[in-house]
N, C-alpha and C. Protein backbone atom coordinates (compact mmCIF):
# COMPACT_ATOMS: atom_id res chain seq x y z
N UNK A 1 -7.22 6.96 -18.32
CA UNK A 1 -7.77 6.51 -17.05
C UNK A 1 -7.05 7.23 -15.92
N UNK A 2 -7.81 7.91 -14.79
CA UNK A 2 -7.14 8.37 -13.81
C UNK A 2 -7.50 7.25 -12.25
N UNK A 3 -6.09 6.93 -12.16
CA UNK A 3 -6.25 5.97 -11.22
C UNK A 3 -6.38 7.19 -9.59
N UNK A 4 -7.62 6.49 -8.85
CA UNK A 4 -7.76 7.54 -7.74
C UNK A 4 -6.45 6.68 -6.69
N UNK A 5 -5.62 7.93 -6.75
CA UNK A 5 -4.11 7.26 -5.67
C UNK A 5 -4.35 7.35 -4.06
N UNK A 6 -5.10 7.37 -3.75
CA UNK A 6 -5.69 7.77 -2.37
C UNK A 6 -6.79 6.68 -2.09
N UNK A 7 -7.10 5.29 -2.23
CA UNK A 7 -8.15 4.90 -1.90
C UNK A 7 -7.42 3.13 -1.69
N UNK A 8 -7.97 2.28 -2.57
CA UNK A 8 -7.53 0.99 -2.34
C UNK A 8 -6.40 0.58 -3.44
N UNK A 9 -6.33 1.17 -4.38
CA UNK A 9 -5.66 1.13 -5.10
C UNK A 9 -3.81 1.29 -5.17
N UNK A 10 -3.86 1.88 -4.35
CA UNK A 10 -2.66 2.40 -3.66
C UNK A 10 -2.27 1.25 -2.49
N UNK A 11 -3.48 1.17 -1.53
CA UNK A 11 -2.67 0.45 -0.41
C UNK A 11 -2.30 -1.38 -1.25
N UNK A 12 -3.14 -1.47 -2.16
CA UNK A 12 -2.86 -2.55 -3.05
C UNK A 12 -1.48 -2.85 -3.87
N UNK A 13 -1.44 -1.29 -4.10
CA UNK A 13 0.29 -1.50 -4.48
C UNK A 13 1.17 -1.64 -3.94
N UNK A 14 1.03 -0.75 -2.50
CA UNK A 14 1.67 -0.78 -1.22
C UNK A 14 2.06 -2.35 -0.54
N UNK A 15 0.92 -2.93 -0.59
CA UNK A 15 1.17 -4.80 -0.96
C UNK A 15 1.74 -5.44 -1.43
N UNK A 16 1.58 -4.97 -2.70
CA UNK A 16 2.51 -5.93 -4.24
C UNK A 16 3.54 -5.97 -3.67
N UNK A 17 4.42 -4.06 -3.80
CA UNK A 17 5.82 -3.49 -3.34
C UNK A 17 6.46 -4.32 -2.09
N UNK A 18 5.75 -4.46 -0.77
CA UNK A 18 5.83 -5.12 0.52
C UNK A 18 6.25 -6.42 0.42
N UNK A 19 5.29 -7.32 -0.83
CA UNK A 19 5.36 -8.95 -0.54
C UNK A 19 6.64 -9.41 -1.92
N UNK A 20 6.83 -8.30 -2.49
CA UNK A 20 8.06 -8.33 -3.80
C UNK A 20 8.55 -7.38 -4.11
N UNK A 21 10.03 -6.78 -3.05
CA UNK A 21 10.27 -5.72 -2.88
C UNK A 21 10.79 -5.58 -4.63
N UNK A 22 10.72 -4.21 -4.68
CA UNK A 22 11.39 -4.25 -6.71
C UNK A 22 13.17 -4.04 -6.41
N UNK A 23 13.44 -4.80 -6.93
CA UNK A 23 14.87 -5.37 -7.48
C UNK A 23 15.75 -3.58 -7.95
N UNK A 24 15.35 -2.82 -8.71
CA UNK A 24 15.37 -1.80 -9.43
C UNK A 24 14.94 -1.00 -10.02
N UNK A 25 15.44 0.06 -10.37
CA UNK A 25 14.59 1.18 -10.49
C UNK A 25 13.67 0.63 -12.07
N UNK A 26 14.05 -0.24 -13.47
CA UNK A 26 13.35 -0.38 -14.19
C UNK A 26 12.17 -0.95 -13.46
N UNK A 27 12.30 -1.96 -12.89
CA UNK A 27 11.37 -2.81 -12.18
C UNK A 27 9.81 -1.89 -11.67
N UNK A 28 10.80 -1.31 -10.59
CA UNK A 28 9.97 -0.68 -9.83
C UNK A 28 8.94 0.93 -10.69
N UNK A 29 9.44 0.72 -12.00
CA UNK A 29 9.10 1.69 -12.58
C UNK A 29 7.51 1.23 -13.57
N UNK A 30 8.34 0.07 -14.04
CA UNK A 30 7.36 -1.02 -14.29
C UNK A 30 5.91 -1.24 -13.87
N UNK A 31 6.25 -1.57 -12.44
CA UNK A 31 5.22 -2.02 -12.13
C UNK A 31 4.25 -0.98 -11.18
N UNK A 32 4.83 0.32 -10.99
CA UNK A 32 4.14 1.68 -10.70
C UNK A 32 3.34 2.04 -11.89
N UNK A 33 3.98 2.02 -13.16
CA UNK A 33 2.89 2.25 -13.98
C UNK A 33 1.82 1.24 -14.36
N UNK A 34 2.08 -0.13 -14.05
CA UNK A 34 1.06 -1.24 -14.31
C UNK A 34 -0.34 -0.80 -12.77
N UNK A 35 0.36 -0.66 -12.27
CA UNK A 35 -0.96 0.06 -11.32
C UNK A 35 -1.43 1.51 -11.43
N UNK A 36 -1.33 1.88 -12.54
CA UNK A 36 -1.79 3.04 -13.24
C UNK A 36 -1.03 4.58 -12.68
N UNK A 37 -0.08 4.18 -11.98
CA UNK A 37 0.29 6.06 -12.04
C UNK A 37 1.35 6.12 -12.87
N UNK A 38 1.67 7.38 -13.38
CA UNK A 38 1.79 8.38 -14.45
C UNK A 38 2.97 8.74 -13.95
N UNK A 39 4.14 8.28 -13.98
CA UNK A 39 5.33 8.88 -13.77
C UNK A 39 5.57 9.70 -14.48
N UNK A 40 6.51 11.56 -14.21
CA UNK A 40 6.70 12.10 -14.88
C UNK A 40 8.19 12.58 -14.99
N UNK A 41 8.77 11.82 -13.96
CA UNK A 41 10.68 11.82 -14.28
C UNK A 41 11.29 10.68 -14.49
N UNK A 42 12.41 10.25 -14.51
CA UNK A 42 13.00 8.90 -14.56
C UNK A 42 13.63 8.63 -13.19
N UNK A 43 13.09 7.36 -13.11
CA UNK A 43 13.20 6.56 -11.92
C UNK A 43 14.96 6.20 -11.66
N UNK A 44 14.66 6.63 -10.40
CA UNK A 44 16.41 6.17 -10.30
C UNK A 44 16.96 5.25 -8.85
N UNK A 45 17.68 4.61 -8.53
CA UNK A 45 18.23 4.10 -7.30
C UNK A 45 18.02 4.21 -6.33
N UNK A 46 17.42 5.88 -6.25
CA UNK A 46 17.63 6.70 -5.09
C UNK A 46 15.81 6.34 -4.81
N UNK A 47 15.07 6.08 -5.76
CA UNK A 47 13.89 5.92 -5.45
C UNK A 47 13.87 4.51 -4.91
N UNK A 48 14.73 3.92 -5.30
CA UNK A 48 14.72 2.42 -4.95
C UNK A 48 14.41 2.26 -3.56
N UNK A 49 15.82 3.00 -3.37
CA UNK A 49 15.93 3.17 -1.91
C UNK A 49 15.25 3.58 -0.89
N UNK A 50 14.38 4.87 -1.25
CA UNK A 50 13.48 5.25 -0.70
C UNK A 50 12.03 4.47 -0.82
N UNK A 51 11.92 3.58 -1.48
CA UNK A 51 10.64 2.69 -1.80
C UNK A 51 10.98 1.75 -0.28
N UNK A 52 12.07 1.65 -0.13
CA UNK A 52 12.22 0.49 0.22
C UNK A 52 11.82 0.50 1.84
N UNK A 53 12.63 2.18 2.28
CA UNK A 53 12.54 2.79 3.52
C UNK A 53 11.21 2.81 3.98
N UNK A 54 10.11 3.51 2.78
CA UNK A 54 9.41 3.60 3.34
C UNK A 54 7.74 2.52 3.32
N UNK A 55 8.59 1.16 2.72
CA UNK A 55 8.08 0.11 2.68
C UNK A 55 8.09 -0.40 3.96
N UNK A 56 9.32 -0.59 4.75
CA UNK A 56 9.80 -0.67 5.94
C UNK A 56 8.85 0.10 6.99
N UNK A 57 8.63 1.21 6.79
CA UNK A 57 7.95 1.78 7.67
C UNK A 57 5.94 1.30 7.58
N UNK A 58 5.56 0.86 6.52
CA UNK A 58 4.82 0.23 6.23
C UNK A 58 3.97 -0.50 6.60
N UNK A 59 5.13 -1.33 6.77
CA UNK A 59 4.91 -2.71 7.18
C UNK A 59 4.84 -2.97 8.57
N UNK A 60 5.69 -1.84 9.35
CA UNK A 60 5.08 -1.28 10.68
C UNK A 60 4.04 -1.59 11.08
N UNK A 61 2.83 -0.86 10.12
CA UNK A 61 1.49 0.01 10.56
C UNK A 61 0.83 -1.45 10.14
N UNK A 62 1.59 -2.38 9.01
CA UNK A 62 1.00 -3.59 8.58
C UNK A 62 0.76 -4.06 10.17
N UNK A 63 1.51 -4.58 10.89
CA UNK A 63 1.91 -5.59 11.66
C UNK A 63 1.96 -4.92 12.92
N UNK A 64 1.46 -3.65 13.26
CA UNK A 64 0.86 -2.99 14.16
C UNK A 64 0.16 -4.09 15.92
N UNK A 65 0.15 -4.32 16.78
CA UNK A 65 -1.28 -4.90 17.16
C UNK A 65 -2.24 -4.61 17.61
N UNK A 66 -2.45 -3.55 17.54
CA UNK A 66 -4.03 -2.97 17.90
C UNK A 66 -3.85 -1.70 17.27
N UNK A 67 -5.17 -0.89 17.09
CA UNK A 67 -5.47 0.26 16.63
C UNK A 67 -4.70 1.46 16.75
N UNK A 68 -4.50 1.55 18.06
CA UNK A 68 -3.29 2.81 18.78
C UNK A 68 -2.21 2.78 17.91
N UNK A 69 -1.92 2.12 18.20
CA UNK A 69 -0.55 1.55 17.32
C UNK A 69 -0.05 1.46 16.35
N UNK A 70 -1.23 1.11 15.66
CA UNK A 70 -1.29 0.98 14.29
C UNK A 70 -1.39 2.71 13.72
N UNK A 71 -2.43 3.48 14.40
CA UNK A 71 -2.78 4.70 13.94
C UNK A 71 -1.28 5.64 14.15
N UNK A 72 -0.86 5.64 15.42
CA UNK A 72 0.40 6.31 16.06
C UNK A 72 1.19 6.23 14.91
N UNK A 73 1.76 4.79 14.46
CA UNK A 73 2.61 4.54 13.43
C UNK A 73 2.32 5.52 11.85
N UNK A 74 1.29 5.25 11.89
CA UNK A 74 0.97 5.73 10.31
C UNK A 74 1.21 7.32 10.94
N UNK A 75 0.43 7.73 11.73
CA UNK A 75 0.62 9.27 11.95
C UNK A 75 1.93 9.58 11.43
N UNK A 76 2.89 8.97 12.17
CA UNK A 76 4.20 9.22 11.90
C UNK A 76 4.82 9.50 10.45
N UNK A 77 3.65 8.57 10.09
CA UNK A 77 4.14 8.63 8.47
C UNK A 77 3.80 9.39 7.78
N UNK A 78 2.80 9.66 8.08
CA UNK A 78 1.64 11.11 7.69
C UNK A 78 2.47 12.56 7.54
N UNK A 79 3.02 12.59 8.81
CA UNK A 79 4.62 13.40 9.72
C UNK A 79 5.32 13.79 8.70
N UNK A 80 5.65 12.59 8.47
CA UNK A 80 7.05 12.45 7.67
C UNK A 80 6.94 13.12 5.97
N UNK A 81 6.01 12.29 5.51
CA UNK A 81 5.47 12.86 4.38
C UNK A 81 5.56 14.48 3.74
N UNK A 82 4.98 14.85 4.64
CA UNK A 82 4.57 16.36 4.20
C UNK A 82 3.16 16.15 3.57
N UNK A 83 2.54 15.34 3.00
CA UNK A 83 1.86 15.71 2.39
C UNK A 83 0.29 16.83 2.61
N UNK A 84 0.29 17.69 1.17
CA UNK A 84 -0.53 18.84 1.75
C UNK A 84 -1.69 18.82 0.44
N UNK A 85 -3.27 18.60 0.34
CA UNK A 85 -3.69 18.76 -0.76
C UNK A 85 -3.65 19.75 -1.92
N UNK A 86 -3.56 19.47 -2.94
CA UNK A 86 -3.66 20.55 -4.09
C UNK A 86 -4.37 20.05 -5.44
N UNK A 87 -4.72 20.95 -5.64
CA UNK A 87 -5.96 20.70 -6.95
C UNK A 87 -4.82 20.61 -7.68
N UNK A 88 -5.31 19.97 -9.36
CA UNK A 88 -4.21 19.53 -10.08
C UNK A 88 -5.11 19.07 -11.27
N UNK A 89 -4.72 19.39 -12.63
CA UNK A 89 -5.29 19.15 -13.86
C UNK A 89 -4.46 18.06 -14.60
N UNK A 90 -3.09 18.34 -14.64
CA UNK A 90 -2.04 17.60 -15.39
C UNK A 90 -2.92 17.71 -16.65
N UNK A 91 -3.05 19.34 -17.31
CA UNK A 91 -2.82 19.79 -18.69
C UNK A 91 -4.23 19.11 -19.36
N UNK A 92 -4.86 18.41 -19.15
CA UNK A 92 -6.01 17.45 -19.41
C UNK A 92 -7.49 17.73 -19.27
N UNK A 93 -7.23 18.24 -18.78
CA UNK A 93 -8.73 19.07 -17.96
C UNK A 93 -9.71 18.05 -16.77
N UNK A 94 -8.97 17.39 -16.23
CA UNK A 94 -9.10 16.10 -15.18
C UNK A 94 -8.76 16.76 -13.96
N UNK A 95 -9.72 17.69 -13.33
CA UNK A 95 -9.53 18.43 -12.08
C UNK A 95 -9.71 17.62 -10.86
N UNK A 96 -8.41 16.97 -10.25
CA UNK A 96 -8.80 15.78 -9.21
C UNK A 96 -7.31 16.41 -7.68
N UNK A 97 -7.59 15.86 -6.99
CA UNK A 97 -6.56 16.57 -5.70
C UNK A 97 -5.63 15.69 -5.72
N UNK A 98 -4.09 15.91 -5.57
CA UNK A 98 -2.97 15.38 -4.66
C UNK A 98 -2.90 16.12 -3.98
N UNK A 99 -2.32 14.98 -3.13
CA UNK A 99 -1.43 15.09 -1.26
C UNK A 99 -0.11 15.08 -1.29
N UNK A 100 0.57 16.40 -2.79
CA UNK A 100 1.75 15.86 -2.57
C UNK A 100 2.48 16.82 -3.90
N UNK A 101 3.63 17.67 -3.64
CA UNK A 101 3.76 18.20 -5.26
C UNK A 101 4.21 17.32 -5.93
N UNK A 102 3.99 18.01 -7.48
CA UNK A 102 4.15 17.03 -8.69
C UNK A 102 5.66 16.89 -9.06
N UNK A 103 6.03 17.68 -8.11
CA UNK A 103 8.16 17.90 -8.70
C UNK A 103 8.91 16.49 -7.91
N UNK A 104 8.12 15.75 -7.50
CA UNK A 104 8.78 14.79 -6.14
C UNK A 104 9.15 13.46 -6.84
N UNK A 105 10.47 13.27 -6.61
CA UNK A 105 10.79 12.13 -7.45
C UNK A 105 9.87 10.92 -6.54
N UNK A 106 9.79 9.52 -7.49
CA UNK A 106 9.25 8.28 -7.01
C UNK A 106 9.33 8.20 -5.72
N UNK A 107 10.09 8.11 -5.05
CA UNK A 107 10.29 7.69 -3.62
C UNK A 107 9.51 8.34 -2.83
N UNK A 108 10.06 9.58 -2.63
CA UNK A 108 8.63 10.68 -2.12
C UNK A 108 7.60 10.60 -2.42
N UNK A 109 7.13 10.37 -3.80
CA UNK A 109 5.75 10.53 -4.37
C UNK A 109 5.02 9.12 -3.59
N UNK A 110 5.92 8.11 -4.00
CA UNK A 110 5.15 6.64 -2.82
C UNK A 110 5.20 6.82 -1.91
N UNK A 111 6.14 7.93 -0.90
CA UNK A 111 6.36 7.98 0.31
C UNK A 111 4.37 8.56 1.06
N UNK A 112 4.61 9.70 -0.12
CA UNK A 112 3.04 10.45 0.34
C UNK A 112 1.75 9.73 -0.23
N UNK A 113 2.03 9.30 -1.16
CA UNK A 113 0.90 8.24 -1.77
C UNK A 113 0.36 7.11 -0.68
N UNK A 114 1.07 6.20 -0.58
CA UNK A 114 1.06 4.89 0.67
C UNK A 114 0.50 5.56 1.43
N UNK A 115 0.86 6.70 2.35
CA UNK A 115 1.18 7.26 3.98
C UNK A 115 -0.75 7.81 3.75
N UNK A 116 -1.19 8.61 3.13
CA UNK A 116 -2.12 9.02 2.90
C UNK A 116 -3.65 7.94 2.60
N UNK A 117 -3.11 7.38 1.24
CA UNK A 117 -4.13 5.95 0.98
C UNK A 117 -4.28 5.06 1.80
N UNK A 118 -3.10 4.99 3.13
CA UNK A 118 -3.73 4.17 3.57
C UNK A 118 -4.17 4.44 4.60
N UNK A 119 -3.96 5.74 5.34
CA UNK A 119 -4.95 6.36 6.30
C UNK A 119 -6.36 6.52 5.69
N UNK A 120 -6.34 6.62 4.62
CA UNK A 120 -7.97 7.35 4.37
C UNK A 120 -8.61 5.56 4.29
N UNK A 121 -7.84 4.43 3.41
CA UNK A 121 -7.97 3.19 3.74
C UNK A 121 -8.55 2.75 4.78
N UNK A 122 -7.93 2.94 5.79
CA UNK A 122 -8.29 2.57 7.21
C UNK A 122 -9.74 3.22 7.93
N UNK A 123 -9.31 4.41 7.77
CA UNK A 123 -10.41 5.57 8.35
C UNK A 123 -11.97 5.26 7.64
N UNK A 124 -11.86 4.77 6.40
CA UNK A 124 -12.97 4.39 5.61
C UNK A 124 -13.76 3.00 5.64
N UNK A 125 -12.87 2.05 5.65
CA UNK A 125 -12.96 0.80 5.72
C UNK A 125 -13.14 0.41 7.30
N UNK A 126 -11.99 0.85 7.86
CA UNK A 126 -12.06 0.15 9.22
C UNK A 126 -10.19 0.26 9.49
N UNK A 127 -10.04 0.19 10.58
CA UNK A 127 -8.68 -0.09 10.96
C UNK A 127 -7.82 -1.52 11.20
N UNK A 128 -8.79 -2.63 11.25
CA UNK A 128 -8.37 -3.79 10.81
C UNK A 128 -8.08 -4.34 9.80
N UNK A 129 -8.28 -3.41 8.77
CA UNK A 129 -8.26 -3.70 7.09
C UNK A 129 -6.87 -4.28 6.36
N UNK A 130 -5.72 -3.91 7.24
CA UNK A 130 -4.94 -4.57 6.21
C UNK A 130 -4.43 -5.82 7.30
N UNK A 131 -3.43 -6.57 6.96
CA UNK A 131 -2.65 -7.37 7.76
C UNK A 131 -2.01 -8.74 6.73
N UNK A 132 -1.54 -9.50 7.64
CA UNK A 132 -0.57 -10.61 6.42
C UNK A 132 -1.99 -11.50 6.92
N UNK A 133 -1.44 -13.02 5.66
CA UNK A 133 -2.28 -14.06 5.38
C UNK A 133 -2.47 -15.01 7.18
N UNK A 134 -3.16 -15.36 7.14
CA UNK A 134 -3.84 -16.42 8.79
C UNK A 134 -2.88 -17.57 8.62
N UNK A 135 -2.34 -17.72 7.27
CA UNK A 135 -1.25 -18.97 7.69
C UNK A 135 0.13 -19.27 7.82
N UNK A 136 0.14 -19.56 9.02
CA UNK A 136 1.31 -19.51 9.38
C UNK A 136 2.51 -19.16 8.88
N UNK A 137 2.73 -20.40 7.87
CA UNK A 137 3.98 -20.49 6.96
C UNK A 137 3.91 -19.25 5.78
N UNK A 138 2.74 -18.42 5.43
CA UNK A 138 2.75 -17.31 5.04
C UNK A 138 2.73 -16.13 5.28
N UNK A 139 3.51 -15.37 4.54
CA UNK A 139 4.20 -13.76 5.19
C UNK A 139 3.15 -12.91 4.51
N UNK A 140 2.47 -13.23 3.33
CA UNK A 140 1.57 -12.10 2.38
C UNK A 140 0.79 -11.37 2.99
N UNK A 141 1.06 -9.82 2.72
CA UNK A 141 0.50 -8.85 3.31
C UNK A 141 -0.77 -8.51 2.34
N UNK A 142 -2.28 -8.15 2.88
CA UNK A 142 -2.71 -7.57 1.64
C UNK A 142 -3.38 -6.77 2.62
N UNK A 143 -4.50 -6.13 1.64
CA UNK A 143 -5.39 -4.70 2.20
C UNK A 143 -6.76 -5.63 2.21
N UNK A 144 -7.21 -5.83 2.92
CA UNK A 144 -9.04 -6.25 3.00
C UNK A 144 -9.79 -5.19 2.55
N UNK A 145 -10.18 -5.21 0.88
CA UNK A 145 -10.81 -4.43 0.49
C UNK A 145 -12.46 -5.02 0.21
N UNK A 146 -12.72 -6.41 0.95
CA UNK A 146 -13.35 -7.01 0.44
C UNK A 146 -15.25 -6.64 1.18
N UNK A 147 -16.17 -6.77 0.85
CA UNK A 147 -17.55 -6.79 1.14
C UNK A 147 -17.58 -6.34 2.84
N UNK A 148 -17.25 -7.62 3.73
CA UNK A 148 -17.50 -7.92 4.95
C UNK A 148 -16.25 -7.53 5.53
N UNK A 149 -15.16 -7.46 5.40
CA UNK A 149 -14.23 -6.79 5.93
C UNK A 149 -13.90 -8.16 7.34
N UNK A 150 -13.26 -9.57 6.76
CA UNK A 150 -12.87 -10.77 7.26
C UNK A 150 -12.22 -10.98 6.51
N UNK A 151 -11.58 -10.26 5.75
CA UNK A 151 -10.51 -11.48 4.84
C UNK A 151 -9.43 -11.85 6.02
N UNK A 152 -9.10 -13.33 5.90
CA UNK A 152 -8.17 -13.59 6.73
C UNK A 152 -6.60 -14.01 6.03
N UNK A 153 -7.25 -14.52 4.90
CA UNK A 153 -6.01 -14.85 3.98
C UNK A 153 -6.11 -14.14 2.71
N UNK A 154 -4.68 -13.84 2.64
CA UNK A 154 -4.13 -13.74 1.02
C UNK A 154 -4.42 -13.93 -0.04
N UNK A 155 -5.16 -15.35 -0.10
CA UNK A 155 -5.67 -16.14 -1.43
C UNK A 155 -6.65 -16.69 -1.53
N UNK A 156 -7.45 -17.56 -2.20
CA UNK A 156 -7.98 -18.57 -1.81
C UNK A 156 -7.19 -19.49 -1.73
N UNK A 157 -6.42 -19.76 -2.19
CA UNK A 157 -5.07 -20.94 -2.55
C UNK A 157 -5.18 -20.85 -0.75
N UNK A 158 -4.37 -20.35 -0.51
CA UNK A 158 -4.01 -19.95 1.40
C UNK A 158 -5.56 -20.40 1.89
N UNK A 159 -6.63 -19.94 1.56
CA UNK A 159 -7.74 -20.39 2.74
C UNK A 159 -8.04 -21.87 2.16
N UNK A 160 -7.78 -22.17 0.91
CA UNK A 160 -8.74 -23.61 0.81
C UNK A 160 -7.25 -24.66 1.67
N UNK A 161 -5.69 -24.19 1.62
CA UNK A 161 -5.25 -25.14 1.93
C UNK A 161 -5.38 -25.11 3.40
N UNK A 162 -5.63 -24.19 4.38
CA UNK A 162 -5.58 -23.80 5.90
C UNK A 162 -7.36 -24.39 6.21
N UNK A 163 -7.60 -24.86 5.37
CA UNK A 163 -9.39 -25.35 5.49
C UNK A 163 -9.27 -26.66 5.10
N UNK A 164 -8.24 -27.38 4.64
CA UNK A 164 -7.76 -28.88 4.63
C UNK A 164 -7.22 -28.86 5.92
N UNK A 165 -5.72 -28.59 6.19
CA UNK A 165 -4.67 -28.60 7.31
C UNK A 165 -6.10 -28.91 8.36
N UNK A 166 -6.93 -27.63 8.57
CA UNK A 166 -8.09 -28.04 9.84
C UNK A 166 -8.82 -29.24 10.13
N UNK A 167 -9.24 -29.73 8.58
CA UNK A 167 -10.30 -30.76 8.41
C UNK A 167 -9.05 -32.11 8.78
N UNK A 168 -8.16 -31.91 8.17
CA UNK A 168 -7.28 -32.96 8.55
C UNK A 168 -6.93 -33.30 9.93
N UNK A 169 -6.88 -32.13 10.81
CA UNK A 169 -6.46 -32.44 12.49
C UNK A 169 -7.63 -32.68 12.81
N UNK A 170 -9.01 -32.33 12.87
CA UNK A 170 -10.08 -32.75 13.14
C UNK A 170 -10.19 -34.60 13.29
N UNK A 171 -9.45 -34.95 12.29
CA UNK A 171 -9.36 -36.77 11.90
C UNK A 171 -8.57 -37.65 12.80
């Protein structure tokens, strides 16, 4: 399976990573490949670290408040990245593009992965697309990948209990 790293899939991981930063490099190695990419060195500290940085910067563009802002930020990240397209087989005969060489340990590779998926995210979907849950007492960040492009919460768990809390002050 070739997971496309440039679309929702990515800013979805970009989520997971955000709302449960990984503990360590097994961790974080873990659960990069449970969202389907293909590591091809061993994960180390240094990626940790850099997951973490550029989680931080992220969460920025998360929590942005308007468009400018939001876009400015990511630019930056875009910036930072380097990332440049290149055709790419990985030996398979699966001719698909990265934004990014294949020599780049984890950190970098999420650095250009995130920075990219979730511009094209935005640019595709809409620029209101990601943000945290409508309730209060919750921090969960996700990507609105959904139909109508309103998700307001995180869960349903989060909307059915913020749809009591209402019905209840209503009383």
């Amino acid at each position: 399976m070739h997971l496309n790293p440039y679309g929702e899939d990515v800013v979805n991981l970009a989520a997971d990573l955000a709302n449960r930063r990984p503990a360590n490099a097994e961790e974080l190695a873990d659960r990069c490949r449970a969202a389907g990419l293909v590591l091809e060195h061993p994960v180390t500290a240094q990626d940790v670290e850099r997951t973490h940085e550029v989680l931080d910067a992220w969460e920025k563009v998360v929590d942005a408040d308007d468009e400018r802002e939001r876009a400015e930020l990511l630019n930056r990240m875009l910036a930072a990245a380097a990332a440049h397209p290149r055709l790419t087989d990985h030996a398979d005969g699966g001719w698909h593009l990265h934004y990014r060489d294949d020599r780049q340990p984890l950190g970098a590779l999420l650095f250009s992965l995130i920075s990219v998926g979730t511009a094209l995210h935005l640019a595709g979907r809409g620029m209101r697309r990601l943000g945290r849950c409508a309730v209060t007492e919750c921090t969960v960040i996700f990507a609105d990948t959904s139909r109508t492009g309103r998700q307001r919460y995180c869960s349903q768990r989060c909307a059915n209990r913020d749809a009591v809390r209402r019905h209840r002050a209503l009383r």
